[in-house]
Protein backbone atom coordinates (compact mmCIF):
# COMPACT_ATOMS: atom_id res chain seq x y z
CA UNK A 1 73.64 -13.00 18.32
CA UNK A 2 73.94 -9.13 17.78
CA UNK A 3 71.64 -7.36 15.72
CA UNK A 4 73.71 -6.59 12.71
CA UNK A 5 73.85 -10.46 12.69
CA UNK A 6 70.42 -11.08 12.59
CA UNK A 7 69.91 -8.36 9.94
CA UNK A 8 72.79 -9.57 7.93
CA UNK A 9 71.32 -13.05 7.68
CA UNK A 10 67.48 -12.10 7.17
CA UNK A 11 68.80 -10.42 3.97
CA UNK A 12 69.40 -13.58 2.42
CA UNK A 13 65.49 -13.60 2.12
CA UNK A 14 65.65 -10.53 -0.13
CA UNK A 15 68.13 -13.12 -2.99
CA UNK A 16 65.69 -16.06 -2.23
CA UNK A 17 62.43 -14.57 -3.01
CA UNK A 18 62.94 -11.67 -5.72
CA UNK A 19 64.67 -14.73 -7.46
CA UNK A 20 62.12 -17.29 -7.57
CA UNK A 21 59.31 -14.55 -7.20
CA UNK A 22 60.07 -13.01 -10.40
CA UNK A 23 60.39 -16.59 -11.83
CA UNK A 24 57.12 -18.05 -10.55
CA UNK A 25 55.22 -14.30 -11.79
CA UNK A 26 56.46 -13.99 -15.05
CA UNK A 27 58.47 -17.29 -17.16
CA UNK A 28 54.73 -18.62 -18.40
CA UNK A 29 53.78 -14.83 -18.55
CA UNK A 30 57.29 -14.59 -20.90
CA UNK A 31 57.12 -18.07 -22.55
CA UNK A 32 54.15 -18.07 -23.08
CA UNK A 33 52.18 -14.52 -23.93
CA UNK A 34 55.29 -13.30 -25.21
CA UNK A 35 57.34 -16.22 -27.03
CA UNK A 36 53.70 -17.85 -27.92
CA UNK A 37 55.03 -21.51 -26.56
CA UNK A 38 51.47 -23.67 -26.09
CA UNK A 39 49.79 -23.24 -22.86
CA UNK A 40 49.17 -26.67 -23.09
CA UNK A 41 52.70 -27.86 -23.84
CA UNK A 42 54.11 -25.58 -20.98
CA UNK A 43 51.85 -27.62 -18.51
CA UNK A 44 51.51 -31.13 -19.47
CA UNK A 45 54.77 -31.70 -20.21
CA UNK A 46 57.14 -28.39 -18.86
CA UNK A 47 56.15 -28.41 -15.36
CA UNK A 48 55.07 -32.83 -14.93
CA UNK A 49 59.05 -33.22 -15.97
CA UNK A 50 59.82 -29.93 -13.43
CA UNK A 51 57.90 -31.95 -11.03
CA UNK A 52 60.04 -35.09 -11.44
CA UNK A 53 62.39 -32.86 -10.93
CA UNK A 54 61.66 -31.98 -7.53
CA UNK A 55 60.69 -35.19 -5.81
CA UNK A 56 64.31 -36.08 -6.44
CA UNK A 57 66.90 -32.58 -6.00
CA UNK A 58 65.06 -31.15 -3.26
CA UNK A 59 65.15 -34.16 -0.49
CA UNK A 60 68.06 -34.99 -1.92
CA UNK A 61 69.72 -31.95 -1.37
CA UNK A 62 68.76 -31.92 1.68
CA UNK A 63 69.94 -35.47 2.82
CA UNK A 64 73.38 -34.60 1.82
CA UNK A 65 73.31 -31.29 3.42
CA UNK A 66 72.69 -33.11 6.76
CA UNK A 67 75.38 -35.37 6.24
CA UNK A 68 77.92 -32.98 4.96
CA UNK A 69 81.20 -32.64 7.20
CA UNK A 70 83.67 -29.78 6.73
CA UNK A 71 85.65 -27.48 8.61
CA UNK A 72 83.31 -24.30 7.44
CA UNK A 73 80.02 -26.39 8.42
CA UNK A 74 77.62 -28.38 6.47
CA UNK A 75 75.54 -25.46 5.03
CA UNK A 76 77.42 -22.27 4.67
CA UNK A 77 79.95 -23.87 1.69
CA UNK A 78 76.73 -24.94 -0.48
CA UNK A 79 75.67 -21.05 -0.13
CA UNK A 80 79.11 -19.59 -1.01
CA UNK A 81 80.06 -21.87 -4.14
CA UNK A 82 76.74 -22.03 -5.57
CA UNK A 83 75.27 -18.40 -5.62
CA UNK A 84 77.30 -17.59 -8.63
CA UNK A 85 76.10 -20.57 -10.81
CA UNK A 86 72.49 -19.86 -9.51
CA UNK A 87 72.54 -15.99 -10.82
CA UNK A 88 73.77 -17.22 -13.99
CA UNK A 89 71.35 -19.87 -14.97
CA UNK A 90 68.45 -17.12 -13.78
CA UNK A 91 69.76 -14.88 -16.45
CA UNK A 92 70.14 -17.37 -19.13
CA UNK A 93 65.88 -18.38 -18.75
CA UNK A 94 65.44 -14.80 -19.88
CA UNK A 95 67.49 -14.78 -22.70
CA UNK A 96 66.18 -17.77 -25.52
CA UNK A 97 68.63 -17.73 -28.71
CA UNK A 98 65.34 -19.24 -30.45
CA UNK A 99 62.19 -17.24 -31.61
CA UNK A 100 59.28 -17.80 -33.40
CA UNK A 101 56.89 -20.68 -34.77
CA UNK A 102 59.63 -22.67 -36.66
CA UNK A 103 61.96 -23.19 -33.48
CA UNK A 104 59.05 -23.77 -30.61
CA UNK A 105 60.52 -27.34 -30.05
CA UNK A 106 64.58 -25.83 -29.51
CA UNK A 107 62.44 -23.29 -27.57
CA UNK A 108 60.88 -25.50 -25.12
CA UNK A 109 64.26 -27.21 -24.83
CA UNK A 110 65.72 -23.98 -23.74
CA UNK A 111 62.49 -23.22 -21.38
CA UNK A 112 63.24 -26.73 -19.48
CA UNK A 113 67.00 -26.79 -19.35
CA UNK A 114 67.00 -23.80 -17.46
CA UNK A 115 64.19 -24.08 -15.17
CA UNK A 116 65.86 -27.25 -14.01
CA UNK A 117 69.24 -26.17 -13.58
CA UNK A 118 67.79 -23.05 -11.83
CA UNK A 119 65.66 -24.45 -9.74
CA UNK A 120 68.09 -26.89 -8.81
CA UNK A 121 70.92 -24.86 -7.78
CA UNK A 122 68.32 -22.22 -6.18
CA UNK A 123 67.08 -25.43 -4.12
CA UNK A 124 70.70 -26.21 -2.94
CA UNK A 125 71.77 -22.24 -1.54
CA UNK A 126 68.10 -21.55 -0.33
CA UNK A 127 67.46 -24.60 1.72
CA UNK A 128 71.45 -24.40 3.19
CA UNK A 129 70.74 -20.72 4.03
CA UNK A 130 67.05 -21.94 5.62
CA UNK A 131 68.36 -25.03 7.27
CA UNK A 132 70.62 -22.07 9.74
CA UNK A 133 67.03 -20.78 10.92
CA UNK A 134 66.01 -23.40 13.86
CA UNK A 135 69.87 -24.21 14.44
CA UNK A 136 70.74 -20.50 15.33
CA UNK A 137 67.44 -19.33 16.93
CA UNK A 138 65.90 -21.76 19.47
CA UNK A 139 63.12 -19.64 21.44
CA UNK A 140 59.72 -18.91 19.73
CA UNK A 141 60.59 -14.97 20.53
CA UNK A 142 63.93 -14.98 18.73
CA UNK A 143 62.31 -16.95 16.00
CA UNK A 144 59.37 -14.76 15.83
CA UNK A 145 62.31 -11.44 15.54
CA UNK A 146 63.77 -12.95 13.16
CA UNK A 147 61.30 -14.46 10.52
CA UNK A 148 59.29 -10.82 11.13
CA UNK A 149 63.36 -8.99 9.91
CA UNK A 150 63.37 -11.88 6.92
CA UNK A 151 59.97 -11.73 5.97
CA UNK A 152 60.39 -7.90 5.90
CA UNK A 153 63.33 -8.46 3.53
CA UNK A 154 61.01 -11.42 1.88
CA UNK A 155 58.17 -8.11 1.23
CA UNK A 156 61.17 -6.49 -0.43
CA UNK A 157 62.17 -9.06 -2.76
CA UNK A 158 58.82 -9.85 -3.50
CA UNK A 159 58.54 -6.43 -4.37
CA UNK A 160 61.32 -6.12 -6.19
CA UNK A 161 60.68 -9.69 -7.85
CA UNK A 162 56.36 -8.23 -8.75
CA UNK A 163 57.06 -4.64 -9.36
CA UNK A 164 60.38 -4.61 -11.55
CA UNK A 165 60.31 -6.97 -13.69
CA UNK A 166 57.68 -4.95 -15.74
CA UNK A 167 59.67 -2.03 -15.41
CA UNK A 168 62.46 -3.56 -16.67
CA UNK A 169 60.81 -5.41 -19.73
CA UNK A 170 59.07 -3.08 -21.05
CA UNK A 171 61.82 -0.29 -21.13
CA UNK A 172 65.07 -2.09 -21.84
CA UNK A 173 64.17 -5.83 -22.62
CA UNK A 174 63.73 -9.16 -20.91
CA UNK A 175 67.64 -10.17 -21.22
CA UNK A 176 68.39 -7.12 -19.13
CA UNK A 177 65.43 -7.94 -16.62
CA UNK A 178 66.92 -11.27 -15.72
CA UNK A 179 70.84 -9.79 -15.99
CA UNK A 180 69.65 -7.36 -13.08
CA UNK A 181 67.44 -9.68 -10.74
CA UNK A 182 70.28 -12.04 -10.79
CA UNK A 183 72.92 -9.55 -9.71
CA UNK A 184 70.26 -8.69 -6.59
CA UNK A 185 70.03 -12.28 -6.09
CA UNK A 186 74.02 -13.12 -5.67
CA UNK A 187 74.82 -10.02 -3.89
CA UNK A 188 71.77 -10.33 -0.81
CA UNK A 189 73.36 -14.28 -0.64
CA UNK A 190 76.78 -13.37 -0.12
CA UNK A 191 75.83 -10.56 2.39
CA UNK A 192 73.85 -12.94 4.30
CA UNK A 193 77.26 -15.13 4.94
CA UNK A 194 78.04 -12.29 7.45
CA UNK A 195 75.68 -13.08 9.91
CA UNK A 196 75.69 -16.71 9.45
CA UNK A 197 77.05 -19.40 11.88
CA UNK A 198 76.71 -23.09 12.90
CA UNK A 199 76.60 -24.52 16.35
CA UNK A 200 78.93 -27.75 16.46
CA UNK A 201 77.06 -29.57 19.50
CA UNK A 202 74.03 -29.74 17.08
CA UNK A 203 75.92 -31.85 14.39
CA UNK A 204 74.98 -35.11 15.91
CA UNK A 205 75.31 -38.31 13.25
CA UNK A 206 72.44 -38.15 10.67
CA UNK A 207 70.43 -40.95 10.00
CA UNK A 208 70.88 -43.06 6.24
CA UNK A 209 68.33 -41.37 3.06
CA UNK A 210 66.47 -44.66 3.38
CA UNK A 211 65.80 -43.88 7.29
CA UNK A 212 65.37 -40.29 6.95
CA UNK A 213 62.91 -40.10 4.07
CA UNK A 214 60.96 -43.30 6.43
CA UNK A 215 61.21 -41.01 9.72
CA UNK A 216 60.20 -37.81 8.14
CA UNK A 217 57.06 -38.98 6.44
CA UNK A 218 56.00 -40.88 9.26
CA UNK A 219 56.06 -37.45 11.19
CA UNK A 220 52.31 -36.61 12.21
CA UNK A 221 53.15 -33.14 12.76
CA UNK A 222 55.09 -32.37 9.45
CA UNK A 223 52.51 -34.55 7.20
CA UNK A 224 49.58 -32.02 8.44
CA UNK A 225 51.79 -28.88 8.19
CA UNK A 226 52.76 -30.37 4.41
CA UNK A 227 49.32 -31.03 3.57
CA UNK A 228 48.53 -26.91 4.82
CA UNK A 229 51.43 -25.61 3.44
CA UNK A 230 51.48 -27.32 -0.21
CA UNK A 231 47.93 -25.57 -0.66
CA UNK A 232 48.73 -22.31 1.06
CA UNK A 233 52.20 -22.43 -1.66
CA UNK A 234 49.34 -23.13 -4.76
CA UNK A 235 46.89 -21.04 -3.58
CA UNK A 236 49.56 -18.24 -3.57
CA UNK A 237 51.40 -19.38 -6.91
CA UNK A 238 48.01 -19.67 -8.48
CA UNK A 239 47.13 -15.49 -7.69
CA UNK A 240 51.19 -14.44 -8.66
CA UNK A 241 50.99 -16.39 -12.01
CA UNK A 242 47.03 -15.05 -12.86
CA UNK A 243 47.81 -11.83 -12.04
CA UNK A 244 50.07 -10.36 -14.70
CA UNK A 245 46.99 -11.99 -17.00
CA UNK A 246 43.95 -10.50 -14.95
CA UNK A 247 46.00 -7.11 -15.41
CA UNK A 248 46.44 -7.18 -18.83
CA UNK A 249 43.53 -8.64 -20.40
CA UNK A 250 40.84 -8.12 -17.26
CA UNK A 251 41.83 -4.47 -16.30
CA UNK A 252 43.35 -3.45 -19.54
CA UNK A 253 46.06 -1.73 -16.87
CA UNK A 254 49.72 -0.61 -18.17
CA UNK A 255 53.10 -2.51 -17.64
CA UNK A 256 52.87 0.42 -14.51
CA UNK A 257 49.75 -0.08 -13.28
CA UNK A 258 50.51 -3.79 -13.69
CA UNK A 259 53.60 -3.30 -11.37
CA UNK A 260 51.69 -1.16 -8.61
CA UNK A 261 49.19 -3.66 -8.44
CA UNK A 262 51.74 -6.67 -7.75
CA UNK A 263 53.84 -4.60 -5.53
CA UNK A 264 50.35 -3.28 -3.67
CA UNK A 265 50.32 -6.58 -0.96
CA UNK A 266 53.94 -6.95 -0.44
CA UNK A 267 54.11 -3.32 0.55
CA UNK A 268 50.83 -3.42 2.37
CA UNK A 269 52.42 -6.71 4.14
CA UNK A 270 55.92 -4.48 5.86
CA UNK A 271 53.09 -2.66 7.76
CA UNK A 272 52.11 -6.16 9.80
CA UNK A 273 55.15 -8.02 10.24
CA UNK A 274 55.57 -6.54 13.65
CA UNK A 275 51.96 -6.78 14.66
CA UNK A 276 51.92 -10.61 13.44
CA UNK A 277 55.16 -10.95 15.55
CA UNK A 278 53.02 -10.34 18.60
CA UNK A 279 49.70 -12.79 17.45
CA UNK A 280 52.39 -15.70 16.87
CA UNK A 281 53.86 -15.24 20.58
CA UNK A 282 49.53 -14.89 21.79
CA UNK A 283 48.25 -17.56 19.95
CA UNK A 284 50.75 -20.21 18.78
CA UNK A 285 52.29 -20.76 15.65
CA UNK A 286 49.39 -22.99 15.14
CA UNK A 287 46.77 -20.55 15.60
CA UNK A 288 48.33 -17.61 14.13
CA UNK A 289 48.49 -19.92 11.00
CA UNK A 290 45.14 -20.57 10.84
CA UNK A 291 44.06 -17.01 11.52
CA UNK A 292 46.60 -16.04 8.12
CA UNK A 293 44.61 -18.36 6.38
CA UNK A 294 41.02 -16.77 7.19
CA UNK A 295 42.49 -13.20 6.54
CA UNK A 296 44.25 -14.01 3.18
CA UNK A 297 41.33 -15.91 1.78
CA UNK A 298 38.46 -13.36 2.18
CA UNK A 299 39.34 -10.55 -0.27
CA UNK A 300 39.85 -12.50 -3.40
CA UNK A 301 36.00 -13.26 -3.58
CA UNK A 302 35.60 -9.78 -5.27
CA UNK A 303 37.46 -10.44 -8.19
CA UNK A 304 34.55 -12.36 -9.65
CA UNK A 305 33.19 -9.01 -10.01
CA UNK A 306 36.17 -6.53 -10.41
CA UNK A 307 36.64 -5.18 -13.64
CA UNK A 308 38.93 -1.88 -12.85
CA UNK A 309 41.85 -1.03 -11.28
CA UNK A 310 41.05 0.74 -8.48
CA UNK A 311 38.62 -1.80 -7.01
CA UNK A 312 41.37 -4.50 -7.89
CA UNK A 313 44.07 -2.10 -6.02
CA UNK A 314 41.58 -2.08 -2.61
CA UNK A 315 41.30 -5.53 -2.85
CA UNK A 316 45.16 -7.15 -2.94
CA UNK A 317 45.64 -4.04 -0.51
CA UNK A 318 43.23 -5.59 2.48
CA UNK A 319 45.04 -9.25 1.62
CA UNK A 320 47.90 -7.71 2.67
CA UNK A 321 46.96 -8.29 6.68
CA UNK A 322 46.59 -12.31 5.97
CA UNK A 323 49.89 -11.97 3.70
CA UNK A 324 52.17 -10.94 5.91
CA UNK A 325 51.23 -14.00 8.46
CA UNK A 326 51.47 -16.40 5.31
CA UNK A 327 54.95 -14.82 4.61
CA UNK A 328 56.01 -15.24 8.68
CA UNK A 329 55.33 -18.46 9.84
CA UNK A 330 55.88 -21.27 7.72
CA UNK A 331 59.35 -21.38 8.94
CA UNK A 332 58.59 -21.46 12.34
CA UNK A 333 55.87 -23.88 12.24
CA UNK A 334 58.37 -26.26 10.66
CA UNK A 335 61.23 -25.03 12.74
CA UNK A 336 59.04 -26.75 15.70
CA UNK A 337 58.70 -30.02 13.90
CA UNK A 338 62.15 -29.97 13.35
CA UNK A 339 62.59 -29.54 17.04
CA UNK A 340 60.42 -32.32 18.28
CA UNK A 341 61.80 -34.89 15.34
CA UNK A 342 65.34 -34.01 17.39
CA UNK A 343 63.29 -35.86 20.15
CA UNK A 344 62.32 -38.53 18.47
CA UNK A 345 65.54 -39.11 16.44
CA UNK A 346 68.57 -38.03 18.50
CA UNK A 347 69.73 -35.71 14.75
CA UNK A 348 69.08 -32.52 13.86
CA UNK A 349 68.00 -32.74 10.51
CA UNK A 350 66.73 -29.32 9.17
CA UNK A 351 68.21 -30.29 5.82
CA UNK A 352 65.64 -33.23 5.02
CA UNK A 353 62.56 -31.34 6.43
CA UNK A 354 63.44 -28.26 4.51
CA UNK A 355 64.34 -30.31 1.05
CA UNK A 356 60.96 -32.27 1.33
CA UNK A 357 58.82 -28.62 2.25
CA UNK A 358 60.98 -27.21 -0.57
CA UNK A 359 59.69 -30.11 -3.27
CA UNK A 360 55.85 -29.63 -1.65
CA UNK A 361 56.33 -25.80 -3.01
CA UNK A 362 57.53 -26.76 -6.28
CA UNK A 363 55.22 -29.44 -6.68
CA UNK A 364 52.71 -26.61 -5.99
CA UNK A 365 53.99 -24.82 -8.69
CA UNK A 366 52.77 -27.72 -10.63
CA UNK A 367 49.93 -28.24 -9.87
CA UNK A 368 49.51 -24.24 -10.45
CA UNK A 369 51.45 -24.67 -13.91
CA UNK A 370 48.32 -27.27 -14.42
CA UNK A 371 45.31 -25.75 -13.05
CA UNK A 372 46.38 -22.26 -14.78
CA UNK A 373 47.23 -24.19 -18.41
CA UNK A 374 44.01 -26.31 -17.98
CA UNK A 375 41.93 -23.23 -17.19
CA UNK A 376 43.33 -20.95 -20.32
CA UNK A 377 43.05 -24.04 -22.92
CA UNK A 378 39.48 -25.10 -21.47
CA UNK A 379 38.10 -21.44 -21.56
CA UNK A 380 39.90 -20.98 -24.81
CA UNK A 381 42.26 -18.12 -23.96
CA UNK A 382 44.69 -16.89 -27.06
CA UNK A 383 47.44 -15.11 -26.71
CA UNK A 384 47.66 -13.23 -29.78
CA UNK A 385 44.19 -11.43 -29.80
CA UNK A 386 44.00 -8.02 -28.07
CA UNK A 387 40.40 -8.55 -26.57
CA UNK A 388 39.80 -12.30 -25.22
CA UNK A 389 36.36 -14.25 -25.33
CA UNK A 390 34.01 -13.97 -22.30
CA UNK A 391 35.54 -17.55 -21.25
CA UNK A 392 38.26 -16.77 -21.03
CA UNK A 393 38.04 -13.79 -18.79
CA UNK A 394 35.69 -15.98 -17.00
CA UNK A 395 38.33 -18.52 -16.60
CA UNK A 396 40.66 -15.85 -15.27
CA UNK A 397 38.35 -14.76 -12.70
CA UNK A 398 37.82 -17.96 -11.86
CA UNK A 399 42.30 -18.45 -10.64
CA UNK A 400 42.00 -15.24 -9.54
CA UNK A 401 39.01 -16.39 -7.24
CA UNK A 402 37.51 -19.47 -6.21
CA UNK A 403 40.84 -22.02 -7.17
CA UNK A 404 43.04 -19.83 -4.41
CA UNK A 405 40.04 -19.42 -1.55
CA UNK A 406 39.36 -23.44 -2.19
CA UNK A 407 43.41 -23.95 -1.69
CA UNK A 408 43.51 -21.88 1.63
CA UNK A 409 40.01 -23.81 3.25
CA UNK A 410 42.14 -26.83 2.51
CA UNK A 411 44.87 -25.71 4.55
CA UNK A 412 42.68 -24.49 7.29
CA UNK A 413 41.37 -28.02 7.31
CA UNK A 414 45.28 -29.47 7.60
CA UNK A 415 46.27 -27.22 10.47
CA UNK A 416 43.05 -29.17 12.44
CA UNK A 417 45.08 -31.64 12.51
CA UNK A 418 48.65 -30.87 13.49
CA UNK A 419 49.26 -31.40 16.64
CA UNK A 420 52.02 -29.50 18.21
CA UNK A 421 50.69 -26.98 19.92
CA UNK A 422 49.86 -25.80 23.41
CA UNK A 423 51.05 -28.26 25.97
CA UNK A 424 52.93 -30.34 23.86
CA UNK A 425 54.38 -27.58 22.10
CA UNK A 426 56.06 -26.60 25.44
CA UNK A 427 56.84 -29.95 26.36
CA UNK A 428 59.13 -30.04 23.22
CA UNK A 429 60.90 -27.15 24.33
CA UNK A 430 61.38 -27.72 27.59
CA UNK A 431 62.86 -31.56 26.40
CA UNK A 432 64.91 -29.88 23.56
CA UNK A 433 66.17 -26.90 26.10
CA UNK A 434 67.62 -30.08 28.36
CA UNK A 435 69.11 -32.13 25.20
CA UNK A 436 71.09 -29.16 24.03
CA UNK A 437 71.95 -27.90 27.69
CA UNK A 438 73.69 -31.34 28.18
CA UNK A 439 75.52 -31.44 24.66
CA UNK A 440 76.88 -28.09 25.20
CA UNK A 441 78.09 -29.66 28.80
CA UNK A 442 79.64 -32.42 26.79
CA UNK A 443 81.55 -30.81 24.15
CA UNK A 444 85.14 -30.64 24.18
């Protein structure tokens, strides 16, 4: 594929992430600093039923996807018709008709209508638009091009998804924060149609849900990249959700300084894409993974101690190097999976794999949405006073420490066990370069 292709599709990063990056950063930030819903209430019962949620939409999703026939493909028509639905219900979490003490239950109501119908219609276009990843690009060096041009569109949403929101907020209201982000979101989604395509000899027969969901979790590879990946995903969600809290009532910093510090790592992060681009190619998916791990982990020790902004600003800077790994190569660590379950099943199913990974990150959002409500209720964090207790900051310290470093050891542990790498990793490619050399010799 040209160029312009491969840019035009890696832009479709920049609508997935600002999307759900300003949605994972700021809805308890909004709901519940700023509309005073219960902590508690948020967590125990908000994100078990979002959780629910997600064991059945995303492999769902993703089951049908692979079994979807038309004459435009099986993923592009999910990513056309359903961008516009997915802006909207991203604007409508930001704007609650009900305020105040006296309506928390119509409230909550609100909050979990429309992180379900958002999340489900943002599960249906982003895991379409992902499943085109391994099915366009085959070799690790084309994959390695092209997650380093999305994941430098990824550093922009997140960005744009860390650093805007409190711009936005603060000067013209939340309504108008979510009005904008979802305009970004529906126009990077409908660019990225222009450079994408599907490759007929790939759509062999997929197998039942029943036989799927059994063949997929039976996968040694993809149950030790899950296991990695789920705690990479909280470990992450845990420091995006904190920090907006650590800013405020930690650093005493601005809305501003707020937004510099969030944007600080994804920025940091362009400046290693390419560099990570050649470790994956040296080392391996695998290893590279691991290394990301190591590198991401270390800084956020220091915020045990940090109590200003400028030490806080060096600190999310240097986690920038491990970032920008984390950011590149989930994708391609489960685009090989995907290529060795080909093997194993005669079907290309990037639909299942991706629905199941995409549940594993929302179900890490819940476990974040319970670690982080458990934390501020236990250390008796309050909303409405200026000043918190020395628990509480203690208990913020404490997410923006020790829960994510814990999260990323237990990855490193995961990726100990997966075992497609080095000489079976090649094997798999050279198999899978023979399969597809003989479809495309076989189709009409």
């Amino acid at each position: 594929m040209r160029f312009v292709q491969k840019l035009a599709y890696s832009s479709g990063s920049l609508a997935a992430i600002i999307s759900y990056q300003a949605f994972v950063t700021f809805v308890q930030f909004f709901y519940i600093d700023e509309l005073k819903l219960p902590a508690m209430l948020v967590a125990t019962v908000g994100w078990t039923i979002y959780g629910v949620w997600n064991a059945i939409n995303d492999p769902l999703a993703g089951a049908i996807s692979d079994r979807t026939r038309t004459r435009w493909g099986r993923r592009i028509p999910y990513i056309l018709f359903c961008t516009l639905p997915l802006a909207l219900t991203f604007a409508l979490i930001w704007t609650p008709p009900f305020k105040g003490a006296g309506q928390s239950n119509l409230l909550f109501a609100w909050f979990l209508l429309f992180i379900l119908l958002f999340d489900g219609l943002w599960t249906i276009v982003v895991l379409n638009w992902t499943a085109l990843f391994p099915e366009m690009y085959q070799s690790l060096e084309e994959r390695a091009q092209v997650s380093g041009l999305r994941q430098a569109f990824s550093v922009i949403g997140l960005l744009m998804g860390a650093a805007l929101p409190p711009l936005l907020y603060s000067r013209f209201g939340w309504g108008t924060m979510g009005l904008v982000i979802a305009s970004v979101t529906a126009l990077f989604f409908f660019i990225s149609l222009l450079g994408s395509r599907e490759r007929p000899e790939l759509r062999a027969e997929s197998l039942p849900l029943g036989l799927a969901l059994k063949a997929t979790l039976k996968n040694r590879s993809f149950l030790a990249f899950a296991g990695a990946n789920i705690l990479i995903q909280f470990s992450f969600l845990v420091l995006q959700a904190t920090a907006p809290f650590y800013a405020k009532h930690v650093l005493q910093a601005s809305p501003n300084q707020t937004s510099v510090l969030l944007a600080t790592p994804f920025v940091g992060a362009m400046l290693f894409l390419f560099p990570w681009t050649k470790i994956i190619v040296r080392l391996g998916p695998r290893g590279a993974l691991m290394l990301a791990c190591l590198l991401f982990a270390a800084p956020w020790l220091a915020f045990q101690v940090i109590s200003d902004f400028t030490s806080a600003l060096i600190a999310v800077a240097t986690a920038a190097i491990g970032l920008a790994g984390l950011l590149m190569l989930p994708d391609i660590v489960i685009s090989d999976v995907i290529d060795e379950d080909e093997l194993n099943t005669g079907a290309r199913r990037e639909g299942i794999y991706f629905g199941i990974n995409g549940f594993l990150i929302r179900l890490a959002f819940v476990l974040q949405g319970w670690a982080m409500g458990a934390v501020l209720t236990v250390t008796g964090y309050d909303p409405s006073l200026a000043l918190q207790k020395p628990s509480a900051i203690a208990g913020l310290r404490l997410l923006m420490s020790y829960v994510p470093i814990v999260g990323l050891l237990g990855a490193l542990a995961c990726l100990f066990f997966y075992p497609l790498h080095g000489t079976r990793l090649a094997q798999v490619k050279e198999q899978l370069a023979k399969l597809h050399a003989e479809k495309v010799r076989r189709a009409p």
